[in-house]
PDB file of N, CA and C in Angstrom:
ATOM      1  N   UNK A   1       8.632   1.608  44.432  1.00  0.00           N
ATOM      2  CA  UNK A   1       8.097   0.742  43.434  1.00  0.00           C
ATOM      3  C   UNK A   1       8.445   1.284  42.053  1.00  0.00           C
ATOM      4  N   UNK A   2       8.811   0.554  41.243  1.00  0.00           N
ATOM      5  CA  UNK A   2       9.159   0.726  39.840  1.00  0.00           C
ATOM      6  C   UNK A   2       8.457  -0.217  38.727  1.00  0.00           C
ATOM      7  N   UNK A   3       7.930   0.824  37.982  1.00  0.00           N
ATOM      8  CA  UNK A   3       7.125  -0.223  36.638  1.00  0.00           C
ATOM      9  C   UNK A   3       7.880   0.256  34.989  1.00  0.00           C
ATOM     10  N   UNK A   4       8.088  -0.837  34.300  1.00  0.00           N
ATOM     11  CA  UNK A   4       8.607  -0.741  33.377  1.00  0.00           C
ATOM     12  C   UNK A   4       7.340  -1.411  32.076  1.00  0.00           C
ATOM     13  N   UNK A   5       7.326  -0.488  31.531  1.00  0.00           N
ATOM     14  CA  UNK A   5       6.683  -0.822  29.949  1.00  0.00           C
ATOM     15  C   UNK A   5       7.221  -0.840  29.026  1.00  0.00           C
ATOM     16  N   UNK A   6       7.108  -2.290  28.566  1.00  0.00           N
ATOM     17  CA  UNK A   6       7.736  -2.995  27.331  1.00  0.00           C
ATOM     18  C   UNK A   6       6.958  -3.456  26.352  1.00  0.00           C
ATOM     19  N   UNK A   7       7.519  -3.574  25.104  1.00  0.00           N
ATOM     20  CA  UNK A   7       7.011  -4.231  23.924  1.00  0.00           C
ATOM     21  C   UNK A   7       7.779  -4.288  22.682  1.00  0.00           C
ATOM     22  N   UNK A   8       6.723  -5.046  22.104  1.00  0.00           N
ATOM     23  CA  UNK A   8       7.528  -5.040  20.706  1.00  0.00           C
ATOM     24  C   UNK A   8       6.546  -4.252  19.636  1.00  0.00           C
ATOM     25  N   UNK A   9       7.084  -3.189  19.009  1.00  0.00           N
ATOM     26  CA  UNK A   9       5.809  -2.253  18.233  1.00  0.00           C
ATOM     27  C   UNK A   9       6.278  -2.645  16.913  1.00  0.00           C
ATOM     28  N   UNK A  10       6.053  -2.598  15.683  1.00  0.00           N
ATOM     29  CA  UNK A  10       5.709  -2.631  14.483  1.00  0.00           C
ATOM     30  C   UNK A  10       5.962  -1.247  13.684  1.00  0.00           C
ATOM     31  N   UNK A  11       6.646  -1.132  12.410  1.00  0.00           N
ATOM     32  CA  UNK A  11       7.027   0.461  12.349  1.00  0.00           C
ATOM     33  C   UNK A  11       7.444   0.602  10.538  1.00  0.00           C
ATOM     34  N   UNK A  12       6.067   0.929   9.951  1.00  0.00           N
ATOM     35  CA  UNK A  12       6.448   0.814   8.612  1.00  0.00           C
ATOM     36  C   UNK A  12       7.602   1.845   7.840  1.00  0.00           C
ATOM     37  N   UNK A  13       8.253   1.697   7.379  1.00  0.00           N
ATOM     38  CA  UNK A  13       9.143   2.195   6.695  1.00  0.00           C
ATOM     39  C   UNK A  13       9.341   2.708   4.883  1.00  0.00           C
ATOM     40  N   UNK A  14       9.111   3.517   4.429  1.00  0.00           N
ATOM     41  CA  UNK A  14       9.361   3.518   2.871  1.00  0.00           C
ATOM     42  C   UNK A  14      10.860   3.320   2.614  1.00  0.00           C
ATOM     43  N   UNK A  15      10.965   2.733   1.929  1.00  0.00           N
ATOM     44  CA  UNK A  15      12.324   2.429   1.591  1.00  0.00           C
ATOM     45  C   UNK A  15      12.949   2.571   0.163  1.00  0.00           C
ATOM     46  N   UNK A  16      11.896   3.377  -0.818  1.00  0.00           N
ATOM     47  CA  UNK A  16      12.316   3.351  -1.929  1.00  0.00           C
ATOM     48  C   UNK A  16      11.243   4.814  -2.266  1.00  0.00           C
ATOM     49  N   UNK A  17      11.815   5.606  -2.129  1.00  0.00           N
ATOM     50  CA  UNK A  17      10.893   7.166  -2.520  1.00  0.00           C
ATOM     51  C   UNK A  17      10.642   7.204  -3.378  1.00  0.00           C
ATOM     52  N   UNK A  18      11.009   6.328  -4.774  1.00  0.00           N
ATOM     53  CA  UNK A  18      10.370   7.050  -6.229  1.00  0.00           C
ATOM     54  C   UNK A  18       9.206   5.755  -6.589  1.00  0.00           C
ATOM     55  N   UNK A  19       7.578   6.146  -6.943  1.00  0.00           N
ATOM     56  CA  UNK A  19       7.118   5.558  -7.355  1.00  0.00           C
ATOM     57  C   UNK A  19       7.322   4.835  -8.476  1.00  0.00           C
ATOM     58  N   UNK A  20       6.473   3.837  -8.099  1.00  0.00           N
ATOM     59  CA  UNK A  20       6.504   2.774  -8.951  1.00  0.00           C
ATOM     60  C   UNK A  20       4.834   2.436  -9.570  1.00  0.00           C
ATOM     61  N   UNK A  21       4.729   1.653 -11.047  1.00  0.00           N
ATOM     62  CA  UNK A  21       3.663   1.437 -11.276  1.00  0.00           C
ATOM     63  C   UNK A  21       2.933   0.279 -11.031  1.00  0.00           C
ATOM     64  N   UNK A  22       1.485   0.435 -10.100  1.00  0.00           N
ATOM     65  CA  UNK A  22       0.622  -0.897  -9.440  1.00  0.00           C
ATOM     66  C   UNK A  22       0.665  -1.965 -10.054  1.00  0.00           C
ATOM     67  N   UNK A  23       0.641  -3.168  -9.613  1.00  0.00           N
ATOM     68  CA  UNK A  23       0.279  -4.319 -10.288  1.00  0.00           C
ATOM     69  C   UNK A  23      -1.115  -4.303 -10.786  1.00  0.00           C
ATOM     70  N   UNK A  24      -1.774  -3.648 -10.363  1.00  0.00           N
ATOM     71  CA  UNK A  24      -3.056  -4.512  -9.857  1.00  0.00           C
ATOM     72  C   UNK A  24      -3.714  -3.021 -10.382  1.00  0.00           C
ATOM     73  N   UNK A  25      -3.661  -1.869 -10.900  1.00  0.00           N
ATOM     74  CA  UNK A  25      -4.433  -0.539 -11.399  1.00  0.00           C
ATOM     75  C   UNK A  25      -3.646  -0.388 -12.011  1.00  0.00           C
ATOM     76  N   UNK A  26      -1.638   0.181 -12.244  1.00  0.00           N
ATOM     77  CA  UNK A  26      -1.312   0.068 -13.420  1.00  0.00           C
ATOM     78  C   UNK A  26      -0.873   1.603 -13.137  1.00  0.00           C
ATOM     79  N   UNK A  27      -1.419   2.375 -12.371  1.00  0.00           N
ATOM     80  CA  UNK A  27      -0.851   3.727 -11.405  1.00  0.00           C
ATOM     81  C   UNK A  27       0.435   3.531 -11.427  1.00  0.00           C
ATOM     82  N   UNK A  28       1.007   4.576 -11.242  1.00  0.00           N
ATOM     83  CA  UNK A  28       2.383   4.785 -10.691  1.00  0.00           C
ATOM     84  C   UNK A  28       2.724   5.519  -9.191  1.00  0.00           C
ATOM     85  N   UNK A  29       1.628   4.876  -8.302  1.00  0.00           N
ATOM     86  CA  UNK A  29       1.478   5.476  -7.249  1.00  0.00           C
ATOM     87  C   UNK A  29       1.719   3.636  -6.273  1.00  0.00           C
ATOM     88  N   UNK A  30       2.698   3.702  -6.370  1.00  0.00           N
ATOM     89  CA  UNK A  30       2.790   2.307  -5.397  1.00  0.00           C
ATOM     90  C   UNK A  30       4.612   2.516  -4.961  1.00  0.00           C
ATOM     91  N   UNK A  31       4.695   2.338  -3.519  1.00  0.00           N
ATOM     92  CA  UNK A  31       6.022   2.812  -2.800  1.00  0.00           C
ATOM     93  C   UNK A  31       6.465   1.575  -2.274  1.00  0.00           C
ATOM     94  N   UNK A  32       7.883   0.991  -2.353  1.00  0.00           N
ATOM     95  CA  UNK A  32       8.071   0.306  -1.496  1.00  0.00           C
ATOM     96  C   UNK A  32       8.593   0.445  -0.323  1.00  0.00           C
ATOM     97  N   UNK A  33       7.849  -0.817   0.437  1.00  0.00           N
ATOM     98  CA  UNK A  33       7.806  -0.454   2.000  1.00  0.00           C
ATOM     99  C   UNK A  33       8.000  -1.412   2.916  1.00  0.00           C
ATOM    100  N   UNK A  34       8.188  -1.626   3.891  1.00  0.00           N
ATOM    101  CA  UNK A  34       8.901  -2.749   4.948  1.00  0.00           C
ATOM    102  C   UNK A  34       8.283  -2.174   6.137  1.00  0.00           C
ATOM    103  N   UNK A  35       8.156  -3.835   6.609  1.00  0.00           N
ATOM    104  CA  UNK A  35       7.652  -3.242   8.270  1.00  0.00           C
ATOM    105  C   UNK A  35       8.447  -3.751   8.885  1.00  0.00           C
ATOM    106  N   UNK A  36       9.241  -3.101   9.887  1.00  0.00           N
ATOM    107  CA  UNK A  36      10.068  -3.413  10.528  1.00  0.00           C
ATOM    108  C   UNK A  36       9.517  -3.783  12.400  1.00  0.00           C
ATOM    109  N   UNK A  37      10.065  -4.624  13.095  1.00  0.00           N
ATOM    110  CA  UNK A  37       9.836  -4.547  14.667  1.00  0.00           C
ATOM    111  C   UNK A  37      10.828  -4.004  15.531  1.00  0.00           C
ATOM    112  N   UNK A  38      10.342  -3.263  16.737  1.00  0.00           N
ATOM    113  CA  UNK A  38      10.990  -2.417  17.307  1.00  0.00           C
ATOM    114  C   UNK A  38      11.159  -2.803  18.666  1.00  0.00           C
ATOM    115  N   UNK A  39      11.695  -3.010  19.820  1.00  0.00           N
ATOM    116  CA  UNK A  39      11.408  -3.359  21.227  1.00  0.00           C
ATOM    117  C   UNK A  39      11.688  -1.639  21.804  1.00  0.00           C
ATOM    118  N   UNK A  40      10.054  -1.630  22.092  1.00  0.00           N
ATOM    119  CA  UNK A  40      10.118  -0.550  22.692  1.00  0.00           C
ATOM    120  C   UNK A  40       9.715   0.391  24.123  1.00  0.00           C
ATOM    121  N   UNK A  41      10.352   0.663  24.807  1.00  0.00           N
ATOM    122  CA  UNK A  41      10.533   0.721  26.659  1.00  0.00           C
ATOM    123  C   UNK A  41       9.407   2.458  26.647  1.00  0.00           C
ATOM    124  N   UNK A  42       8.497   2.354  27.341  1.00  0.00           N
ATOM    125  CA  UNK A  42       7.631   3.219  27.791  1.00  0.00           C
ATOM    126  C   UNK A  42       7.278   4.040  26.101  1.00  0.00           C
ATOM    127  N   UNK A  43       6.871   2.985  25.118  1.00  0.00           N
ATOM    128  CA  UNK A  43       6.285   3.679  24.016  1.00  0.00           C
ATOM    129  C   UNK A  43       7.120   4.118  23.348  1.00  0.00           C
ATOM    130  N   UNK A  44       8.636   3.811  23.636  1.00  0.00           N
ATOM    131  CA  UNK A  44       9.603   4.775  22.367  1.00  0.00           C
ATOM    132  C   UNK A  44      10.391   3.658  21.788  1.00  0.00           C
ATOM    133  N   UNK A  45      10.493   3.194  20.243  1.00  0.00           N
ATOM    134  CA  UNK A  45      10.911   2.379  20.308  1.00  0.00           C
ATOM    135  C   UNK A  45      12.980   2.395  19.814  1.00  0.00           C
ATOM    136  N   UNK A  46      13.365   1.619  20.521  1.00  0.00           N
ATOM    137  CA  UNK A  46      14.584   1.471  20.700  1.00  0.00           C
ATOM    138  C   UNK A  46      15.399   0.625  19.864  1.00  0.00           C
ATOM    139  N   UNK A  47      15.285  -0.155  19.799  1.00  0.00           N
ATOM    140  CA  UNK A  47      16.493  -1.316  19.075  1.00  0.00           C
ATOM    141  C   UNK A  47      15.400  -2.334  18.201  1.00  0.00           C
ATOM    142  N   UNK A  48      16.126  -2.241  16.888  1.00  0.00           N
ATOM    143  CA  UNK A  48      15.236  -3.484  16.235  1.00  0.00           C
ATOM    144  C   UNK A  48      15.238  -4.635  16.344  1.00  0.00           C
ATOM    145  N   UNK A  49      13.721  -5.408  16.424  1.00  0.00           N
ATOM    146  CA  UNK A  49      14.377  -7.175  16.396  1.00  0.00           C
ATOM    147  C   UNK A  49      14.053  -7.656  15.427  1.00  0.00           C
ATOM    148  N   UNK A  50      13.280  -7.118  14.666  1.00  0.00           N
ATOM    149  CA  UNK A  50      12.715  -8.006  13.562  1.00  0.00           C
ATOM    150  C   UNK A  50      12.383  -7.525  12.040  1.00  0.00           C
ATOM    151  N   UNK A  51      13.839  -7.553  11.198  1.00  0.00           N
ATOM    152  CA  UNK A  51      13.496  -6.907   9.698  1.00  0.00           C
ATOM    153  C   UNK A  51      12.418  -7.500   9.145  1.00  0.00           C
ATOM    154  N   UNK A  52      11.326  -6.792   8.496  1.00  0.00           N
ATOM    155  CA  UNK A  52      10.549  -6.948   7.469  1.00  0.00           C
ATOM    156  C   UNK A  52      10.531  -7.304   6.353  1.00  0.00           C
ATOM    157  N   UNK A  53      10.132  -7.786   5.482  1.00  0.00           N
ATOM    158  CA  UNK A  53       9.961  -8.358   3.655  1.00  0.00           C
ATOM    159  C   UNK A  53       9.427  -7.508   2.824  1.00  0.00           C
ATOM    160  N   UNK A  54      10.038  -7.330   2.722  1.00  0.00           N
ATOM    161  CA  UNK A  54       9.979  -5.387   1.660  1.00  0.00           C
ATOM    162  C   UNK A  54       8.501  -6.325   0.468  1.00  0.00           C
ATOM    163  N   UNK A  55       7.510  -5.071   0.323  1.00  0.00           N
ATOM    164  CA  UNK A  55       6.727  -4.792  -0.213  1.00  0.00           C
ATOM    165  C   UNK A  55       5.987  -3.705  -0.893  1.00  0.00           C
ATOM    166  N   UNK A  56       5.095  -3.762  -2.289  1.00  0.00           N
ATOM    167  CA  UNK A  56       4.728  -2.777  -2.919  1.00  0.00           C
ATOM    168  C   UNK A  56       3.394  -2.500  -1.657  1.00  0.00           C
ATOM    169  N   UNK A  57       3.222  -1.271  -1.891  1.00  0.00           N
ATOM    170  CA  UNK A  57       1.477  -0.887  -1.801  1.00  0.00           C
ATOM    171  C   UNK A  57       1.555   0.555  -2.139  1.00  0.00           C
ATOM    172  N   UNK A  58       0.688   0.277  -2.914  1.00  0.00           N
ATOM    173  CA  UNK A  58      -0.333   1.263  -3.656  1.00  0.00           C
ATOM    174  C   UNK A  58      -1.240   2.507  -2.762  1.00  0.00           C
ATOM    175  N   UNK A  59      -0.883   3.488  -3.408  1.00  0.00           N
ATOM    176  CA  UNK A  59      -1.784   4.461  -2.183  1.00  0.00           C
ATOM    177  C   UNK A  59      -3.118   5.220  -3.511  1.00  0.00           C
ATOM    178  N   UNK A  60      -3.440   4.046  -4.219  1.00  0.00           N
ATOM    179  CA  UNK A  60      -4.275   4.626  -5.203  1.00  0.00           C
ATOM    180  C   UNK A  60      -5.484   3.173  -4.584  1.00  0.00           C
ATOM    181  N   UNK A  61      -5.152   2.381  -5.139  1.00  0.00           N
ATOM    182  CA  UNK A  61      -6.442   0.793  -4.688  1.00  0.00           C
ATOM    183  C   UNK A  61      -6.144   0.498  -3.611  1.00  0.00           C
ATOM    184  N   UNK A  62      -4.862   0.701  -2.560  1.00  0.00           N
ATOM    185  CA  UNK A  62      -4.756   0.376  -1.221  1.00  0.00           C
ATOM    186  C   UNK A  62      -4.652  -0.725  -1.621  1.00  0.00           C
ATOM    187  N   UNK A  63      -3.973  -1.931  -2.444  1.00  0.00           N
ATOM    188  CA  UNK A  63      -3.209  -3.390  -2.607  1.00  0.00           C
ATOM    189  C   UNK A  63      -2.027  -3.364  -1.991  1.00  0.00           C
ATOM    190  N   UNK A  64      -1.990  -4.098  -1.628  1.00  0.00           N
ATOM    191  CA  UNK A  64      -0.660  -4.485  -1.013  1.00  0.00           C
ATOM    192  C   UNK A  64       0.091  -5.610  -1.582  1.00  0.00           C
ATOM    193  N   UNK A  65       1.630  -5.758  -2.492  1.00  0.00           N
ATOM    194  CA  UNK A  65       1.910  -7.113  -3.141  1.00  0.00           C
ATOM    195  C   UNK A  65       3.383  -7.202  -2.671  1.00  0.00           C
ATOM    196  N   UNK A  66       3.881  -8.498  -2.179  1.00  0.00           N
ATOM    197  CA  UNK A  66       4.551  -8.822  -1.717  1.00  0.00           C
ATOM    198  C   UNK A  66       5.931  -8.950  -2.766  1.00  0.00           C
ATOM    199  N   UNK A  67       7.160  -8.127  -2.088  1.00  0.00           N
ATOM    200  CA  UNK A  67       8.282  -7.796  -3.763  1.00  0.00           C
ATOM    201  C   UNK A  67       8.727  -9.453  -4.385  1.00  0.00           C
ATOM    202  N   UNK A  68       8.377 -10.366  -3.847  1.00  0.00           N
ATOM    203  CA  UNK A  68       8.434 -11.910  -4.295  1.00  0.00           C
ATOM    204  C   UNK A  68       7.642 -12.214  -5.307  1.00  0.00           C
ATOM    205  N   UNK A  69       6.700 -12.129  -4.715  1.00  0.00           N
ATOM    206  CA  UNK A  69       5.344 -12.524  -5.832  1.00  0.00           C
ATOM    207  C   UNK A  69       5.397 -12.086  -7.454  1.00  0.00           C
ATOM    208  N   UNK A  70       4.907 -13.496  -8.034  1.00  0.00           N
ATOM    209  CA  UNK A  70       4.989 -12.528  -9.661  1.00  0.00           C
ATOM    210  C   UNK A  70       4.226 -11.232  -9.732  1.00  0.00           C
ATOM    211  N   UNK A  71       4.873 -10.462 -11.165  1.00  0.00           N
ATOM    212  CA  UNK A  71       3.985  -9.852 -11.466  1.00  0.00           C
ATOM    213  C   UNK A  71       2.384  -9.995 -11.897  1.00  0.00           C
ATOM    214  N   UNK A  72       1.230  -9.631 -11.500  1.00  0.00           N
ATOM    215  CA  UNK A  72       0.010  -9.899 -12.129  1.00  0.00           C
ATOM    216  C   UNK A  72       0.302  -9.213 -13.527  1.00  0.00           C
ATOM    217  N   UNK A  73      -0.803  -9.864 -13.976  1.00  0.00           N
ATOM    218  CA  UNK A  73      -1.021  -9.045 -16.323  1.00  0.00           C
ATOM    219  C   UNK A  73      -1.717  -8.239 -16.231  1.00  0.00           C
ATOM    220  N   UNK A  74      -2.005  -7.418 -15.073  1.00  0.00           N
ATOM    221  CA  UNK A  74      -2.380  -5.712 -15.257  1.00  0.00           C
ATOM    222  C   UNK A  74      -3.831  -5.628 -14.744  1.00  0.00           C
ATOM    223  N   UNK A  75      -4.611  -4.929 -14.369  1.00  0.00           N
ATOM    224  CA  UNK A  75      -6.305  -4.781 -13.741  1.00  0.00           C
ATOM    225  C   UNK A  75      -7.331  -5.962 -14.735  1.00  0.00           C
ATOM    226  N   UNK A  76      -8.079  -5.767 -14.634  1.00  0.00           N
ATOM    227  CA  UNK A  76      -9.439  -6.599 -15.036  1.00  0.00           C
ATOM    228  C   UNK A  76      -9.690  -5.881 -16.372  1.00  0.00           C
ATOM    229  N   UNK A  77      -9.712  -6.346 -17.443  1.00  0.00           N
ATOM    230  CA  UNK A  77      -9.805  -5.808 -18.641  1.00  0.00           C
ATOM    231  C   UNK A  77     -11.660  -5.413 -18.787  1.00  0.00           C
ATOM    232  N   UNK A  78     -12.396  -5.358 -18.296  1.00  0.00           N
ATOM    233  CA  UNK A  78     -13.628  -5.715 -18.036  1.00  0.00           C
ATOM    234  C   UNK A  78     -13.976  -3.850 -17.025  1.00  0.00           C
ATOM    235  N   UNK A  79     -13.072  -3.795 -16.585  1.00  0.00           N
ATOM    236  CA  UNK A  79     -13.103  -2.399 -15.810  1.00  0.00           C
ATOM    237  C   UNK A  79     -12.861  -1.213 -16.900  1.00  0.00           C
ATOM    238  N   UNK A  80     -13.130   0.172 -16.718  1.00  0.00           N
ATOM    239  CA  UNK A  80     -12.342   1.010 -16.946  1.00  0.00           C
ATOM    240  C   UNK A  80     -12.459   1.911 -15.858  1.00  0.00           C
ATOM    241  N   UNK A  81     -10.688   3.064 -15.720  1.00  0.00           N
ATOM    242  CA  UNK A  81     -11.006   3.626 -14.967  1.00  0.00           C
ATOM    243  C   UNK A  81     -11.335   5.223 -14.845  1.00  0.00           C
ATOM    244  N   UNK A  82     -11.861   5.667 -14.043  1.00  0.00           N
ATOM    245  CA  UNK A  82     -12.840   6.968 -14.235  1.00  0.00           C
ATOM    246  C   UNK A  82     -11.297   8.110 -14.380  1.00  0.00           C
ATOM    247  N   UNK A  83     -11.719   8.757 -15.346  1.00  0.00           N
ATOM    248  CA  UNK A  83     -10.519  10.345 -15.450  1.00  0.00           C
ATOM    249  C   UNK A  83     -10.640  11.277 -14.262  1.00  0.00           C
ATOM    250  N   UNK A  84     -12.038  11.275 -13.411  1.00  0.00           N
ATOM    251  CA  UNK A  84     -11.866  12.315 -12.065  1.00  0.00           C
ATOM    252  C   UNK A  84     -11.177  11.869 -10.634  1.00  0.00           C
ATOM    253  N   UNK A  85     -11.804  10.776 -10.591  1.00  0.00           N
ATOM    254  CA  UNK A  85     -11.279  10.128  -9.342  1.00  0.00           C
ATOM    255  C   UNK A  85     -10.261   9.161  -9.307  1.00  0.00           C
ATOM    256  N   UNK A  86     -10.310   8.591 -10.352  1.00  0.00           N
ATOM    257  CA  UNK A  86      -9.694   7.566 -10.683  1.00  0.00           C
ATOM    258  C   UNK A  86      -9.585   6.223 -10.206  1.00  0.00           C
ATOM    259  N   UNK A  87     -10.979   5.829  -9.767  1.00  0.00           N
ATOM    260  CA  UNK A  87     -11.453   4.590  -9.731  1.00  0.00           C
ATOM    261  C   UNK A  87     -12.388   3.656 -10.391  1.00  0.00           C
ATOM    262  N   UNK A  88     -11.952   2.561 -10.589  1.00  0.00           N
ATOM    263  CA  UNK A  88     -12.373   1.699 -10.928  1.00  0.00           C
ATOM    264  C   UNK A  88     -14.012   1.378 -11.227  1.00  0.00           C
ATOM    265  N   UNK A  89     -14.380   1.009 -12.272  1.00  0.00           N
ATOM    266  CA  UNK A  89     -16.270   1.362 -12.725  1.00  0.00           C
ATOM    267  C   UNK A  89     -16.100   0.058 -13.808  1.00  0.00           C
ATOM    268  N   UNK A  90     -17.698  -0.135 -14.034  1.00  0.00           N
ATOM    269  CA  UNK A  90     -17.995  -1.407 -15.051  1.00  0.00           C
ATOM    270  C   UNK A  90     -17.460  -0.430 -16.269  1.00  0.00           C
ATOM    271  N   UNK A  91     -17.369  -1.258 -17.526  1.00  0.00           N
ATOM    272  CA  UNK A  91     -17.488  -0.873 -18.837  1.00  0.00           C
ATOM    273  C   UNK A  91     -18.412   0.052 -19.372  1.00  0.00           C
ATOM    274  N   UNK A  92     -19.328  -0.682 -19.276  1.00  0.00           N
ATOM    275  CA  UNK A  92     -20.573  -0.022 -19.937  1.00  0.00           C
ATOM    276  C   UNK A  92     -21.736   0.870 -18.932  1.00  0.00           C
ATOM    277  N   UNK A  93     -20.796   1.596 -17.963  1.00  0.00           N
ATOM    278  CA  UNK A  93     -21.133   2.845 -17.383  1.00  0.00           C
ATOM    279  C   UNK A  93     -20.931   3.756 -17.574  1.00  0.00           C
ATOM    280  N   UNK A  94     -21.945   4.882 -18.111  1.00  0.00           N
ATOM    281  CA  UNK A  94     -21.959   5.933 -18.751  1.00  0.00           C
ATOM    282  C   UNK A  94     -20.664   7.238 -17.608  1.00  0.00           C
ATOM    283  N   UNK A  95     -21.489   7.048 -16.155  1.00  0.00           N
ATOM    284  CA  UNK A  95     -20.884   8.233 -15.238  1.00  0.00           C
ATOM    285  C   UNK A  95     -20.360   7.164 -14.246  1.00  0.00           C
ATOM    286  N   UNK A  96     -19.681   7.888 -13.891  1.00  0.00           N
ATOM    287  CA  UNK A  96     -18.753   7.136 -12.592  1.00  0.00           C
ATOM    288  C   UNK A  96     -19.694   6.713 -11.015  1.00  0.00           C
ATOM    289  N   UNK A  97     -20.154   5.945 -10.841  1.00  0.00           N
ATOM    290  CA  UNK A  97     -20.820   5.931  -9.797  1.00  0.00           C
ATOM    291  C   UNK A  97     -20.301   5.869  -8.428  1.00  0.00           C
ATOM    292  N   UNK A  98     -19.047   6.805  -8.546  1.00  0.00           N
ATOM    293  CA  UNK A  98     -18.574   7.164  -7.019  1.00  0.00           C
ATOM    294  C   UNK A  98     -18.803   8.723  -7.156  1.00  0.00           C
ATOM    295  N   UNK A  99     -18.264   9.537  -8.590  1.00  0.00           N
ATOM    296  CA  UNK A  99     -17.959  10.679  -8.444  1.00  0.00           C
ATOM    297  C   UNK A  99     -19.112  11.742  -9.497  1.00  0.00           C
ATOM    298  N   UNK A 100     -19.876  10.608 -10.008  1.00  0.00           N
ATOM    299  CA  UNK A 100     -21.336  10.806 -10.281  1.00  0.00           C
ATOM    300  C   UNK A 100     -20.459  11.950 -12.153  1.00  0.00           C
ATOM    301  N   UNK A 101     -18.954  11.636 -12.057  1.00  0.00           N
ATOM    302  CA  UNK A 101     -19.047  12.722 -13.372  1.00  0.00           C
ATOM    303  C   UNK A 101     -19.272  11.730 -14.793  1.00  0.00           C
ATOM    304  N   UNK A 102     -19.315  11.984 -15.741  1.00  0.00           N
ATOM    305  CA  UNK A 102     -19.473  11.452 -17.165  1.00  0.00           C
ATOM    306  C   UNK A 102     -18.074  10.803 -17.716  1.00  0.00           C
ATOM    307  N   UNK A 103     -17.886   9.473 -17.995  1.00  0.00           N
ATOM    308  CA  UNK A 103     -17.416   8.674 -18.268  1.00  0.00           C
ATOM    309  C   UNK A 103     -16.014   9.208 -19.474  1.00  0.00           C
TER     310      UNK A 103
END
């Protein structure tokens, strides 16, 4: 008896090593990246079937923007963002209420 395991796996790719700056925070921490499909025999994958649509994402807000799409006009002017962690807080918050430091 013989069993064969097949599929098709999914297999993200960076495709452009030098950052780039977010749409959407304005970071320069956003890589582009492609997911590519793989047909792959007992978990290893082998031959591609299916190129991907190259895309930004951000490893600062975790956005993901598609390299088609316009550019957005930059974060929420209404935000600022914290100097320790570097996330995102109302305006008129004194300390950062993730990283509890002073504004």
């Amino acid at each position: 008896m013989f069993f064969l395991i097949a599929g098709i796996k999914p297999k993200t790719k960076v495709i452009d090593k030098t950052p780039r700056p977010c749409p959407a925070c304005g970071l320069p921490q956003a890589w582009l990246k492609r997911t590519d499909h793989y047909l792959s025999i007992f978990f290893i994958p082998l031959f591609p079937v299916k190129r991907g649509e190259p895309f930004l994402a951000c490893a600062n807000c975790e956005r993901l923007q598609h390299e088609r799409q316009p550019q957005q006009a930059g974060y929420n002017r209404t935000m600022v963002r914290c100097r320790e962690c570097g996330r995102d807080m109302e305006k008129e918050f004194s300390f950062c209420p993730y990283c509890g430091r002073p504004r």
